[in-house]
PDB file of N, CA and C in Angstrom:
ATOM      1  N   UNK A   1     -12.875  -8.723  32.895  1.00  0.00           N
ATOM      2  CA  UNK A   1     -11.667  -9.389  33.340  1.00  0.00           C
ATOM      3  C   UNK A   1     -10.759  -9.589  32.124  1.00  0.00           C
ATOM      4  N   UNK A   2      -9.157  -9.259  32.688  1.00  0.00           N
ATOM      5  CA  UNK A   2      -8.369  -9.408  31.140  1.00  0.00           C
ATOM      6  C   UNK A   2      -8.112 -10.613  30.805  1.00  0.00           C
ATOM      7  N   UNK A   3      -7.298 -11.229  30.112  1.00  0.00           N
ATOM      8  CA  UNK A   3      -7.254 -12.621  29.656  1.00  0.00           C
ATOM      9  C   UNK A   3      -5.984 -13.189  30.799  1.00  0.00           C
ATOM     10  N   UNK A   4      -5.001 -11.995  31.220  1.00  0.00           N
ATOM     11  CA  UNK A   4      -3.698 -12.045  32.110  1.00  0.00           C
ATOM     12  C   UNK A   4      -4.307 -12.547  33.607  1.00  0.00           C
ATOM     13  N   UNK A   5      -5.810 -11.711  33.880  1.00  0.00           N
ATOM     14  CA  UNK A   5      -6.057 -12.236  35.074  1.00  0.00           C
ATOM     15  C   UNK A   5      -7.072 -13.456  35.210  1.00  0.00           C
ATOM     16  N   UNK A   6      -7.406 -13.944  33.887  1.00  0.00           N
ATOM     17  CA  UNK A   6      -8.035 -15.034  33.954  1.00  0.00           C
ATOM     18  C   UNK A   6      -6.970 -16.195  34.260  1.00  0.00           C
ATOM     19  N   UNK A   7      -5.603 -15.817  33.236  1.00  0.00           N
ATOM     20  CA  UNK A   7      -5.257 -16.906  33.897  1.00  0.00           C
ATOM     21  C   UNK A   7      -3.961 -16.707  34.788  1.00  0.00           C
ATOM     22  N   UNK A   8      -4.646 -16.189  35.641  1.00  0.00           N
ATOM     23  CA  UNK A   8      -4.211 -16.326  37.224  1.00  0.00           C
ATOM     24  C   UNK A   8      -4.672 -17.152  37.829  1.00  0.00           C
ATOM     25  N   UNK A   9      -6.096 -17.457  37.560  1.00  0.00           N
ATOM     26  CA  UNK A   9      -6.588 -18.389  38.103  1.00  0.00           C
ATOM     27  C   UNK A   9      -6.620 -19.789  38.176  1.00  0.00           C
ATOM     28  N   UNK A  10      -6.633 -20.067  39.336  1.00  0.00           N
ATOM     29  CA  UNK A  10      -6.530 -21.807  39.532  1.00  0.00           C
ATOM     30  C   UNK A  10      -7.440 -22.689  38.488  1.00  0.00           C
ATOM     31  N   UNK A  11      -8.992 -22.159  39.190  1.00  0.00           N
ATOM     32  CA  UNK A  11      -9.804 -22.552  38.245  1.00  0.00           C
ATOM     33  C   UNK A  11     -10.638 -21.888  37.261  1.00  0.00           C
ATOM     34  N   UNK A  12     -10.844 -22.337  36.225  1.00  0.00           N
ATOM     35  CA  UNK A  12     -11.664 -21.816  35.035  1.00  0.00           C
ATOM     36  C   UNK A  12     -13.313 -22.043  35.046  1.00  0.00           C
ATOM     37  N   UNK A  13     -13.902 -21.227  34.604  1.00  0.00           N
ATOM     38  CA  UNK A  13     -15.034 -21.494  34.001  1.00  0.00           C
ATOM     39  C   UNK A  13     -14.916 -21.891  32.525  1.00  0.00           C
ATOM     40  N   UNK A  14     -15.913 -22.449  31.609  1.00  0.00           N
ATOM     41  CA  UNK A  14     -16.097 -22.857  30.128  1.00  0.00           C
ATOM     42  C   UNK A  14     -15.626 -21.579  29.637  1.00  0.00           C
ATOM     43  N   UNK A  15     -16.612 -20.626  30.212  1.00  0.00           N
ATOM     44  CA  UNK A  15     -16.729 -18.928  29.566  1.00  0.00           C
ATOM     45  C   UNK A  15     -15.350 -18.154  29.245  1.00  0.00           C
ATOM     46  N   UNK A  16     -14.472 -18.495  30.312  1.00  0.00           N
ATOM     47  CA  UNK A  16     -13.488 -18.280  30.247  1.00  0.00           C
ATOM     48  C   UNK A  16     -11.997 -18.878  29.355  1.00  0.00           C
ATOM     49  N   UNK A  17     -12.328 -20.390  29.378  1.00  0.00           N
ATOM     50  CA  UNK A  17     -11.442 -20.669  28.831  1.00  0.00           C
ATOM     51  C   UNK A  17     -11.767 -20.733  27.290  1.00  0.00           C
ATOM     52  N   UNK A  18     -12.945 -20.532  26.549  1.00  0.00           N
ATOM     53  CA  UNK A  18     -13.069 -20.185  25.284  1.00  0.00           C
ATOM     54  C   UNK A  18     -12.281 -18.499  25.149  1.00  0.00           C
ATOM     55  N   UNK A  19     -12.506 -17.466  26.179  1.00  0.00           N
ATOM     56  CA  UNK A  19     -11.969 -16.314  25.708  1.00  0.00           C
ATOM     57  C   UNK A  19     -10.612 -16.702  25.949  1.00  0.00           C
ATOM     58  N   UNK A  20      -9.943 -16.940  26.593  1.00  0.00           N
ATOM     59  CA  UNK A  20      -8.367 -17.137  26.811  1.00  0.00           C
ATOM     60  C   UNK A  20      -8.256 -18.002  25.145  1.00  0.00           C
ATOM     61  N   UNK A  21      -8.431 -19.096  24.869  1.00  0.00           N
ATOM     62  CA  UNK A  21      -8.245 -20.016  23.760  1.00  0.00           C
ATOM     63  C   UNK A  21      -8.085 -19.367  22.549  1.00  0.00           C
ATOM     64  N   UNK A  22      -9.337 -18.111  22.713  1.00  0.00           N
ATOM     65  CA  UNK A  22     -10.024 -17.952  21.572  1.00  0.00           C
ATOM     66  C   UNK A  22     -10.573 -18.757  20.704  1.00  0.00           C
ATOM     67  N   UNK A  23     -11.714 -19.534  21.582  1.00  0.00           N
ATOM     68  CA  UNK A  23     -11.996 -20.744  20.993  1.00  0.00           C
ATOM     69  C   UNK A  23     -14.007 -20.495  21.328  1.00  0.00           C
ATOM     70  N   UNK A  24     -14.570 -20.622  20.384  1.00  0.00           N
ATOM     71  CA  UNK A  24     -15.907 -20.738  20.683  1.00  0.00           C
ATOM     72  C   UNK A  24     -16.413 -21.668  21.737  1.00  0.00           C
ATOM     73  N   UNK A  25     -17.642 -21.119  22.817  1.00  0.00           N
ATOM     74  CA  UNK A  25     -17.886 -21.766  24.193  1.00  0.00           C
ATOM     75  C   UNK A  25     -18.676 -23.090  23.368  1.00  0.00           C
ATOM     76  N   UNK A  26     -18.899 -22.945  22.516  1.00  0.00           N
ATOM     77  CA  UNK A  26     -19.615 -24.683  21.946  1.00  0.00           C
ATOM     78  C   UNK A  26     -18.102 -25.648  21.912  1.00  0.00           C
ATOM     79  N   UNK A  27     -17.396 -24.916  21.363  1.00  0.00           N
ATOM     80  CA  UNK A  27     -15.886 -25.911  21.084  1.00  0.00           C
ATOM     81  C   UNK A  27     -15.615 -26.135  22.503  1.00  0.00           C
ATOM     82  N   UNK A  28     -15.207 -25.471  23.586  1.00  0.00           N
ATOM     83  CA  UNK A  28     -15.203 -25.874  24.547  1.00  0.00           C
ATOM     84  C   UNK A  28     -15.788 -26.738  25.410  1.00  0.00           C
ATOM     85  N   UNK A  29     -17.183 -26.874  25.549  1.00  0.00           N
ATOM     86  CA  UNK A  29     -18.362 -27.598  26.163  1.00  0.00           C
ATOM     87  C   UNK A  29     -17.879 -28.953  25.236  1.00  0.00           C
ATOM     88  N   UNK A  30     -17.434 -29.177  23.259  1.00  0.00           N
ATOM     89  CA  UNK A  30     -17.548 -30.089  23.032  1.00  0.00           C
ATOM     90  C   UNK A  30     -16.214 -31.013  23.329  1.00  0.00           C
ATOM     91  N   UNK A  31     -15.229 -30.495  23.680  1.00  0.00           N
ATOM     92  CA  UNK A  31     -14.070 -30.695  23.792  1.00  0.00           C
ATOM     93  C   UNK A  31     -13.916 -31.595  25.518  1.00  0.00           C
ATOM     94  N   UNK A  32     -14.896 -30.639  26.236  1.00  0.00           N
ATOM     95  CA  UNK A  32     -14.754 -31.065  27.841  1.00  0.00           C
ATOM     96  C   UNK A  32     -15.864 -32.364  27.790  1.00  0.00           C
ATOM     97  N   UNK A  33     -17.025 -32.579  26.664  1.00  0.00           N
ATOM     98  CA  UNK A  33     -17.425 -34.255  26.502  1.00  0.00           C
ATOM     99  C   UNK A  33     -16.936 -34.553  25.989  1.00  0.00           C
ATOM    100  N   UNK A  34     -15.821 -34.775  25.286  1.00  0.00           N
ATOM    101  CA  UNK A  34     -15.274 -35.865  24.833  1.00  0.00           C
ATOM    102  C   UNK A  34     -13.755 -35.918  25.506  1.00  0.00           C
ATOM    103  N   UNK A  35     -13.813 -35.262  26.497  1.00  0.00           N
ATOM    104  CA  UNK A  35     -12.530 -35.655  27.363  1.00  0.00           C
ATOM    105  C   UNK A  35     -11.309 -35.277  26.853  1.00  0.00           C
ATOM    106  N   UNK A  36     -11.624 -34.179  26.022  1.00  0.00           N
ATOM    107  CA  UNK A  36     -10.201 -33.421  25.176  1.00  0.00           C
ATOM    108  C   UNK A  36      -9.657 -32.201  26.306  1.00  0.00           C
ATOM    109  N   UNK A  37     -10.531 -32.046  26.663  1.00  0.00           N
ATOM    110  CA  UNK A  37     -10.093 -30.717  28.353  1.00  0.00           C
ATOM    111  C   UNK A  37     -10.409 -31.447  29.396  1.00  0.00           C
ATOM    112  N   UNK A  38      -9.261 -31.277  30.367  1.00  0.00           N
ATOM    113  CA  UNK A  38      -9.744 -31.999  31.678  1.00  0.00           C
ATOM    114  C   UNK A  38     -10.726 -30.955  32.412  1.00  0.00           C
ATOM    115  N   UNK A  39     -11.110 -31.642  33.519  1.00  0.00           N
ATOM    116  CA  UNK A  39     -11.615 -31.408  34.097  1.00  0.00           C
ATOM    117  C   UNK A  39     -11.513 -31.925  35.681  1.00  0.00           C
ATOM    118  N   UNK A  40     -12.180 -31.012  36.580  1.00  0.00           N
ATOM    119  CA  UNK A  40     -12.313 -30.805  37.860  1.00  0.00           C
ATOM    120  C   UNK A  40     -13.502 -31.906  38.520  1.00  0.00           C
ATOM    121  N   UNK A  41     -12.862 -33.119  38.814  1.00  0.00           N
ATOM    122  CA  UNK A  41     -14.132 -34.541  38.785  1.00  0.00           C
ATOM    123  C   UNK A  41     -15.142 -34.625  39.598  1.00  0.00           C
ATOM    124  N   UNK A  42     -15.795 -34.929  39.174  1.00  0.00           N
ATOM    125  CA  UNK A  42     -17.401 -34.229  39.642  1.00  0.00           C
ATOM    126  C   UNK A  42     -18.202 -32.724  39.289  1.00  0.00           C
ATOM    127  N   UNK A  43     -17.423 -32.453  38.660  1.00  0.00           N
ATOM    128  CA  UNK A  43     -17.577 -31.170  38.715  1.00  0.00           C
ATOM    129  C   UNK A  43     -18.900 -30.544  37.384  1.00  0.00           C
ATOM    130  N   UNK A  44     -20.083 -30.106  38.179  1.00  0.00           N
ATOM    131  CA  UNK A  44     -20.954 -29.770  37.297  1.00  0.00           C
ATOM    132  C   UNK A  44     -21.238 -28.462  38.152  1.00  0.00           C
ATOM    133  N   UNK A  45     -21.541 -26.817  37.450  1.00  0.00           N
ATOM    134  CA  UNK A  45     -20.899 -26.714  36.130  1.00  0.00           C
ATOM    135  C   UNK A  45     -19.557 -27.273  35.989  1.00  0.00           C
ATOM    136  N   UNK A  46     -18.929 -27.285  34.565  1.00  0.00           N
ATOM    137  CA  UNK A  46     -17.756 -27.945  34.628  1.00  0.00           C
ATOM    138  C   UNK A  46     -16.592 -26.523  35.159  1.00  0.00           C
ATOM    139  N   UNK A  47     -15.449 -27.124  35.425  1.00  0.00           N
ATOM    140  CA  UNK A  47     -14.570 -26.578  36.082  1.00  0.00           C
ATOM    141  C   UNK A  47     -13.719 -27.109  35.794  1.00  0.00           C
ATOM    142  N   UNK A  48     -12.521 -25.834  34.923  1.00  0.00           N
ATOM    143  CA  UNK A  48     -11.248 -26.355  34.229  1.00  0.00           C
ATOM    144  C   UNK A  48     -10.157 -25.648  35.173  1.00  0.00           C
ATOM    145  N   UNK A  49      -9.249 -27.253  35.236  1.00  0.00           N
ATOM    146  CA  UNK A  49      -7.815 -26.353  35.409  1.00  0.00           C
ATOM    147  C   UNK A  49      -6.875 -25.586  34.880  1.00  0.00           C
ATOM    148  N   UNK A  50      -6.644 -24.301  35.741  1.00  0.00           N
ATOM    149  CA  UNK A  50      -5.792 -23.070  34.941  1.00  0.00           C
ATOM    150  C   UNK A  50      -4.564 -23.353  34.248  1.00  0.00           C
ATOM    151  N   UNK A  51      -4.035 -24.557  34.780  1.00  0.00           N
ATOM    152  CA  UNK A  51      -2.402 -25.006  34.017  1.00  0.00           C
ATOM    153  C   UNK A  51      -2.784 -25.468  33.136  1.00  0.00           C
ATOM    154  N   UNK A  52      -3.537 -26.100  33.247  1.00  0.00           N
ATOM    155  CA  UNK A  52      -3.964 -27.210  31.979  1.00  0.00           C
ATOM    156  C   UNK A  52      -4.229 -25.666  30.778  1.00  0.00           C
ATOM    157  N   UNK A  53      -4.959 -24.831  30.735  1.00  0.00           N
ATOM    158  CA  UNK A  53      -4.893 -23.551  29.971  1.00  0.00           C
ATOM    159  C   UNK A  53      -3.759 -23.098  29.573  1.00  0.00           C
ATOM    160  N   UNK A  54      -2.272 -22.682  30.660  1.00  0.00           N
ATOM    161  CA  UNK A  54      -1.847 -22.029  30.554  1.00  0.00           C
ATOM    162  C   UNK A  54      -0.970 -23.168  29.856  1.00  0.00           C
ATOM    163  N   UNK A  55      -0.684 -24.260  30.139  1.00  0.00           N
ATOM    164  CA  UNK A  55       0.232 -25.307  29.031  1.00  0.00           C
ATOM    165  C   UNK A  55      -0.321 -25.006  27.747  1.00  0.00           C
ATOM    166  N   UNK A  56      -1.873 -24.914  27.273  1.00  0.00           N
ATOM    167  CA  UNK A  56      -1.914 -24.909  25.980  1.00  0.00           C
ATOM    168  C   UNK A  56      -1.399 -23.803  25.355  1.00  0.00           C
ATOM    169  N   UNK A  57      -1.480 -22.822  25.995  1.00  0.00           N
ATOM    170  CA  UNK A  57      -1.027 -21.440  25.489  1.00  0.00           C
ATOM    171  C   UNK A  57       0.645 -21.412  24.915  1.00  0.00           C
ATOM    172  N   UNK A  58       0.998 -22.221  26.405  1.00  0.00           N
ATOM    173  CA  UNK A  58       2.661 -21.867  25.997  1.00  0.00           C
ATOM    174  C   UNK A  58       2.880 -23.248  24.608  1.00  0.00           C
ATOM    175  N   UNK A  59       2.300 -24.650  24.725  1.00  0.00           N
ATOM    176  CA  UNK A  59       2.440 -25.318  23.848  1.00  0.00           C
ATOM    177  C   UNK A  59       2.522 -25.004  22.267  1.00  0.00           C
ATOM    178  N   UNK A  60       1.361 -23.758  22.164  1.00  0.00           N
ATOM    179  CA  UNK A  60       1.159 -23.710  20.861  1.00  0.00           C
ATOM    180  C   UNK A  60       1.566 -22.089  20.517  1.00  0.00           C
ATOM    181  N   UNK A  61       2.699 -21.573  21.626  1.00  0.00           N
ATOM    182  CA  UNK A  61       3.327 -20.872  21.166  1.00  0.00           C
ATOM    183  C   UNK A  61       2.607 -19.310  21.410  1.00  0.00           C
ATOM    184  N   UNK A  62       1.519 -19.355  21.450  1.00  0.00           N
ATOM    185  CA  UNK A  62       0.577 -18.223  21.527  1.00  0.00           C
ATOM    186  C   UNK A  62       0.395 -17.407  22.472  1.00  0.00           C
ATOM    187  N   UNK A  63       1.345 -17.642  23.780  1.00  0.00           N
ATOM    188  CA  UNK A  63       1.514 -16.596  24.625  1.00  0.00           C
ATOM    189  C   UNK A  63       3.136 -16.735  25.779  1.00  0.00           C
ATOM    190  N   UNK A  64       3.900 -16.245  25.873  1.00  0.00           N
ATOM    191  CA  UNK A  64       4.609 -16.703  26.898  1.00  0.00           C
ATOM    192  C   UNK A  64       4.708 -16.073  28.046  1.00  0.00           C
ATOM    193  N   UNK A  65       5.058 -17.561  29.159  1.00  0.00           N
ATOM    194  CA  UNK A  65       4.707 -17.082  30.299  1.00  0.00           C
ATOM    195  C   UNK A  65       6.078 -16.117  31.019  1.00  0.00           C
ATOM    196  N   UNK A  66       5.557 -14.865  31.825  1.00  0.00           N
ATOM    197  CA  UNK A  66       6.330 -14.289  32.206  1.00  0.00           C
ATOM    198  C   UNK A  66       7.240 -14.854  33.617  1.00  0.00           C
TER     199      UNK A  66
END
């Protein structure tokens, strides 16, 4: 899956939003306990929202949205 159609998606897996980030899946997992990534409530496995991704992207400049 490319990184364009990951984030198409509503929701994320961990797996995923470390490759979109380019962020190691430990940074991620440590980021979603300490409440630095939201999350989808209740949600075990965890389950991230796609905006919440696609804001960081455009925030820090690193991709823009078409």
């Amino acid at each position: 899956m490319t990184i364009e159609e990951i984030l198409k998606k509503r929701i994320l897996r961990p797996d995923e939003v470390a490759r979109a980030l380019e962020w190691s899946r430990a940074t991620v997992y440590f980021k979603l306990k300490t409440g630095e990534i939201p999350c989808v409530a209740g949600s075990k496995p965890y389950r991230i929202p796609g905006v919440w991704v696609r804001n960081q992207l455009t925030d820090e400049g690193i991709r823009n949205e078409a």
